[in-house]
C-alpha atoms as a PDB file:
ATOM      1  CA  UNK A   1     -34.563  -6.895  41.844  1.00  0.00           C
ATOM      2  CA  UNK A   2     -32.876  -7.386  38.818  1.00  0.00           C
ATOM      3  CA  UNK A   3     -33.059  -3.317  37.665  1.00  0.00           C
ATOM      4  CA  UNK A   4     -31.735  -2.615  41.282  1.00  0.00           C
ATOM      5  CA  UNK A   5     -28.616  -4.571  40.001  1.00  0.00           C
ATOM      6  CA  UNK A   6     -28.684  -2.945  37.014  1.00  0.00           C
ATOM      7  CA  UNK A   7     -28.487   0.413  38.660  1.00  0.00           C
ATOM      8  CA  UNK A   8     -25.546  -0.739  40.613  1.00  0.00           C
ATOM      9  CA  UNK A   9     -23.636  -1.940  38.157  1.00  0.00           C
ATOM     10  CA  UNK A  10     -23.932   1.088  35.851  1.00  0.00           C
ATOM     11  CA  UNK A  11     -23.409   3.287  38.627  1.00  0.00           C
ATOM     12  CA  UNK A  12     -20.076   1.698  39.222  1.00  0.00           C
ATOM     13  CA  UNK A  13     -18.922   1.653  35.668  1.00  0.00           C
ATOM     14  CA  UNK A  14     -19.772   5.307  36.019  1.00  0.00           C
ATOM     15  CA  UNK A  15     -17.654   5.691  38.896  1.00  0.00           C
ATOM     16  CA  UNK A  16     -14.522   3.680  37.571  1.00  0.00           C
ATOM     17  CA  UNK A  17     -14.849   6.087  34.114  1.00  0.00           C
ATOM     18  CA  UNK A  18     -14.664   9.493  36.408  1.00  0.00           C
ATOM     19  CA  UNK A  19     -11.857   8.089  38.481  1.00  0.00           C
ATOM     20  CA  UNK A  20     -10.056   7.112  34.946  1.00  0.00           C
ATOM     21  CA  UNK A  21     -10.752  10.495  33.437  1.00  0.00           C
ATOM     22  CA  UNK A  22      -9.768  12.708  36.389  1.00  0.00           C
ATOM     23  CA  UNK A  23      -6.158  10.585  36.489  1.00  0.00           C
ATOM     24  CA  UNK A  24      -5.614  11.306  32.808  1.00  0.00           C
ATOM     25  CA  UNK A  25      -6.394  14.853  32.959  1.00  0.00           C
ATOM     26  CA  UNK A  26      -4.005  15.047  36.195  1.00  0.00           C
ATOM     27  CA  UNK A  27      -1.511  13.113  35.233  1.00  0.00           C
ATOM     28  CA  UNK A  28      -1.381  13.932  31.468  1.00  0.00           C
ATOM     29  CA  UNK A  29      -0.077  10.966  28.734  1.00  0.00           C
ATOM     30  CA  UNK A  30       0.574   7.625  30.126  1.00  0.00           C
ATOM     31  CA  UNK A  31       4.497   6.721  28.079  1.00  0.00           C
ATOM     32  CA  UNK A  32       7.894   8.258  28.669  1.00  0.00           C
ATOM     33  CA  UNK A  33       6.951  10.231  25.477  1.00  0.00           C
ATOM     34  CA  UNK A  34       3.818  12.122  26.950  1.00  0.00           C
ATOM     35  CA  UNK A  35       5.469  12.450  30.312  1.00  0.00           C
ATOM     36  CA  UNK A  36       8.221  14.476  28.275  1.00  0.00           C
ATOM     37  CA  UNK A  37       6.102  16.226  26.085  1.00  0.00           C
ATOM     38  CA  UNK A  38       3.996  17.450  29.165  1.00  0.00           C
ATOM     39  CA  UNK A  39       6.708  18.391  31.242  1.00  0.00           C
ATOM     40  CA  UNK A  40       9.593  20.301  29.089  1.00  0.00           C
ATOM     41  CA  UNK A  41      10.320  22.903  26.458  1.00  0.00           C
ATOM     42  CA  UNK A  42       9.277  22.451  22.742  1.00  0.00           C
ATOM     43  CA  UNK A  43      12.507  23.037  20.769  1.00  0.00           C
ATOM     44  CA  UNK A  44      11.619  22.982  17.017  1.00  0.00           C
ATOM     45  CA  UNK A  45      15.018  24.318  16.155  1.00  0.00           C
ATOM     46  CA  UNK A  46      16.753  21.514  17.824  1.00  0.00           C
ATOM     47  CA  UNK A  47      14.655  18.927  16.167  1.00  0.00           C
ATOM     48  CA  UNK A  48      16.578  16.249  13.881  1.00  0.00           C
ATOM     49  CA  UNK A  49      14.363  15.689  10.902  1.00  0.00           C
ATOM     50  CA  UNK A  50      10.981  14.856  11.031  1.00  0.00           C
ATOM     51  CA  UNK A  51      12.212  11.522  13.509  1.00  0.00           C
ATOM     52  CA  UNK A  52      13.892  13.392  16.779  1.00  0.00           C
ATOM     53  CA  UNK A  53      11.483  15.764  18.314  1.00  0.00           C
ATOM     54  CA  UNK A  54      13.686  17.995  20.691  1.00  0.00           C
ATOM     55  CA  UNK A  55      12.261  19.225  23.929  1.00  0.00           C
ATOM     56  CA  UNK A  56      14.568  21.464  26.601  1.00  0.00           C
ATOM     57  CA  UNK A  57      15.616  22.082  30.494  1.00  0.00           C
ATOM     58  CA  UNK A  58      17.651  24.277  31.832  1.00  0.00           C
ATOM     59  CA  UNK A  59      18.947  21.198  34.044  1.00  0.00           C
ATOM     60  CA  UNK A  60      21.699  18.912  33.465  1.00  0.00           C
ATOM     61  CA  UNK A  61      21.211  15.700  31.838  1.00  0.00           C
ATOM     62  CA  UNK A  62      21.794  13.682  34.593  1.00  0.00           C
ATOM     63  CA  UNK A  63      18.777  15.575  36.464  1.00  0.00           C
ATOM     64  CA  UNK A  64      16.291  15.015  33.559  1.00  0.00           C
ATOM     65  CA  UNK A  65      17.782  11.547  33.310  1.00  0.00           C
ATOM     66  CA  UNK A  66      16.756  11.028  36.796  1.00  0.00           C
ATOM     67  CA  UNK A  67      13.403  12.788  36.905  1.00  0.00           C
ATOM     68  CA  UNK A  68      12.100  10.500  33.688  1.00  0.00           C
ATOM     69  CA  UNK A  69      13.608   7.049  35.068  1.00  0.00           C
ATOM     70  CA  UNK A  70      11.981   7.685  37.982  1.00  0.00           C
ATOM     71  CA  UNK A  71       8.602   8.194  36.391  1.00  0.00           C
ATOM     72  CA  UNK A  72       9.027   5.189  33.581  1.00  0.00           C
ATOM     73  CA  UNK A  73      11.602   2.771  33.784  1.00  0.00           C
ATOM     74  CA  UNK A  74      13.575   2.681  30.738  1.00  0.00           C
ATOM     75  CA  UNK A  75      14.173  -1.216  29.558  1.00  0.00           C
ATOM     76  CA  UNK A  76      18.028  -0.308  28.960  1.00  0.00           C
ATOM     77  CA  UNK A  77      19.764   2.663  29.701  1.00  0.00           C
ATOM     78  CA  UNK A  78      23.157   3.776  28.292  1.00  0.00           C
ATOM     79  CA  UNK A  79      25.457   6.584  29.852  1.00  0.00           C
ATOM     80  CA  UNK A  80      28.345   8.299  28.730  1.00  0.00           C
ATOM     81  CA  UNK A  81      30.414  11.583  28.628  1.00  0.00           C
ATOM     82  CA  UNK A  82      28.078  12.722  25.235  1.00  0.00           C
ATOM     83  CA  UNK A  83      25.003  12.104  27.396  1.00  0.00           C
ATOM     84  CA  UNK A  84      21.860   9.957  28.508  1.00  0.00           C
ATOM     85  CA  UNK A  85      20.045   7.130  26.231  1.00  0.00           C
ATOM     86  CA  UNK A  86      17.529   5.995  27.623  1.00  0.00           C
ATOM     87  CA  UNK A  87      15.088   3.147  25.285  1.00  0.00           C
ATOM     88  CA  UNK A  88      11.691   2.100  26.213  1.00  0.00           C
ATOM     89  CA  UNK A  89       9.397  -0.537  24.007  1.00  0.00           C
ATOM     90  CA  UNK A  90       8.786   1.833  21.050  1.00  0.00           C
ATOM     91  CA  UNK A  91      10.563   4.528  21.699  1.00  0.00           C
ATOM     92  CA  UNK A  92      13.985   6.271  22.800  1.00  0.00           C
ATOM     93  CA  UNK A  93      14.529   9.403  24.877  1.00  0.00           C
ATOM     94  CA  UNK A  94      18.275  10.786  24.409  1.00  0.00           C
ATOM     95  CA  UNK A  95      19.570  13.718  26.799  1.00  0.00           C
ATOM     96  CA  UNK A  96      22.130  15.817  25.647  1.00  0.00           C
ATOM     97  CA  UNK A  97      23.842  18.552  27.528  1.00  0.00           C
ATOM     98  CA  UNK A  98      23.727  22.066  25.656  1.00  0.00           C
ATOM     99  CA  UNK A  99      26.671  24.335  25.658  1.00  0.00           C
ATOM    100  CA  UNK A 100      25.142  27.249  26.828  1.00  0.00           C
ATOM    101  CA  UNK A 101      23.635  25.233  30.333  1.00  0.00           C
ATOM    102  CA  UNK A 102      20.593  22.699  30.486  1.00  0.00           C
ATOM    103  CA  UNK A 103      19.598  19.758  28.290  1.00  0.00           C
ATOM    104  CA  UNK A 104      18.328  18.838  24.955  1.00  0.00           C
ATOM    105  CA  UNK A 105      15.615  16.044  25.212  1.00  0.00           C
ATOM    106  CA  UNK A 106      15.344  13.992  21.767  1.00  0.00           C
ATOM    107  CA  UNK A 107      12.077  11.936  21.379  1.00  0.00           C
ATOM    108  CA  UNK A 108      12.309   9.298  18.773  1.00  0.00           C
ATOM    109  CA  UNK A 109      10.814   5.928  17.383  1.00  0.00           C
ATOM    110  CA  UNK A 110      13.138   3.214  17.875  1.00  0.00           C
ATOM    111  CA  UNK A 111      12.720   2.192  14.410  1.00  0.00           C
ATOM    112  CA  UNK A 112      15.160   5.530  13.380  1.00  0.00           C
ATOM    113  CA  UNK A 113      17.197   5.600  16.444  1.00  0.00           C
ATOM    114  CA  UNK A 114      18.633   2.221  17.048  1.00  0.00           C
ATOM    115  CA  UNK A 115      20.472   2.852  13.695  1.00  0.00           C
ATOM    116  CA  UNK A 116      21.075   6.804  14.503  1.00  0.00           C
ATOM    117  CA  UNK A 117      22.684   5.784  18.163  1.00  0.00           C
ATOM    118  CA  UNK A 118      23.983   2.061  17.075  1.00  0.00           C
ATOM    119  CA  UNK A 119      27.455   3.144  17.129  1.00  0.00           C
ATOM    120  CA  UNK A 120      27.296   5.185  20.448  1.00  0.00           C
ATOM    121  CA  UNK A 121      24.967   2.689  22.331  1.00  0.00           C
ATOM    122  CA  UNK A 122      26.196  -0.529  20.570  1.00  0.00           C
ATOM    123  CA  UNK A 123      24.769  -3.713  22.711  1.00  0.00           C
ATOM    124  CA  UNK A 124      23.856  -1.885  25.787  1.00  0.00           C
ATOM    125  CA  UNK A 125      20.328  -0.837  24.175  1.00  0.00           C
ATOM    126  CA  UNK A 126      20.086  -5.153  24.011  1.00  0.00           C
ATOM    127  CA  UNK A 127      17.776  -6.488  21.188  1.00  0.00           C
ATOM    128  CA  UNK A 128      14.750  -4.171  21.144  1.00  0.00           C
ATOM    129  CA  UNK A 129      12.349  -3.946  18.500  1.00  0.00           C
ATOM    130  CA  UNK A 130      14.074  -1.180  16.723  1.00  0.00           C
ATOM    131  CA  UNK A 131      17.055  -3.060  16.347  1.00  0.00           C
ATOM    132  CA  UNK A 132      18.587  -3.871  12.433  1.00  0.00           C
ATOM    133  CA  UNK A 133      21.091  -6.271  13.821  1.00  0.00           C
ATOM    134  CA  UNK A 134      19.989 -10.067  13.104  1.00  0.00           C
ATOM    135  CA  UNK A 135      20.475 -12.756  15.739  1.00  0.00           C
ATOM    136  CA  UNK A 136      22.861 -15.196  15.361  1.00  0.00           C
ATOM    137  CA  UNK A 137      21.474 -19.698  15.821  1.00  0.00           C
ATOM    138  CA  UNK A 138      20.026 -21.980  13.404  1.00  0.00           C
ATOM    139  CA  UNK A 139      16.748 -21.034  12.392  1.00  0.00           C
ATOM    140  CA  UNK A 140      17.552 -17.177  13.212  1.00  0.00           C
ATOM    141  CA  UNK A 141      16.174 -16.105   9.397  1.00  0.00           C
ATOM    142  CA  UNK A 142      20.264 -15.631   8.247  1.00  0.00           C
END
């Protein structure tokens, strides 16, 4: 009796894995960063250093902006005439509109864009990890 159980159990651990594996080969990374990297157009050119890793789409910023929100809610979003900033835990993803038609897609930690974007973005990205701005009670490590 107790092998049968045995059996059972490893046969649904066996199951669970399979079901796990076939999502993640179907549904590629699991972050705004994989779903970005899966879905659009390498851009090495457009890249910004070694920390902004551009991607491409021939649709307008707003479009992208809606097709990645809709997949992973950003925790703050920011949106002006220059474009879409979008930050999530670790990272940021920042849509541009190119002159030609389309988008550029930036990818970046939010350790080197809260400082790159600070002055476009200001408080509306909130206090996220990759913030450099101090907070302000007793205690606060002034």
């Amino acid at each position: 009796m107790t092998y049968r159980r045995w059996f059972v159990v490893g046969v649904a651990f066996a199951v669970i894995g399979a079901v796990v594996a076939a999502f993640a080969i179907f549904y590629g990374n699991f972050s705004p960063r994989g779903y970005v990297e899966d879905r659009y157009t390498r851009a090495t050119s457009r890249d910004l250093g070694s920390d902004a890793i551009a991607y491409t789409s021939n649709r307008s910023p707003s479009q992208v902006s809606k097709d990645i929100t809709d997949a992973w809610q950003p925790a703050d979003q920011y949106v002006d005439g220059s474009g879409v900033y979008l930050r999530y835990d670790d990272d940021s993803v920042v849509i541009l509109p190119l002159a030609a038609a389309g988008s550029v897609i930036l990818l970046e930690r939010m350790t080197t864009a809260y400082p790159r974007y600070h002055s476009r973005v200001g408080s509306h990205w909130g206090w996220g990890r990759g913030s450099t701005v101090r907070g302000g009670g007793p205690g606060s490590g002034k």
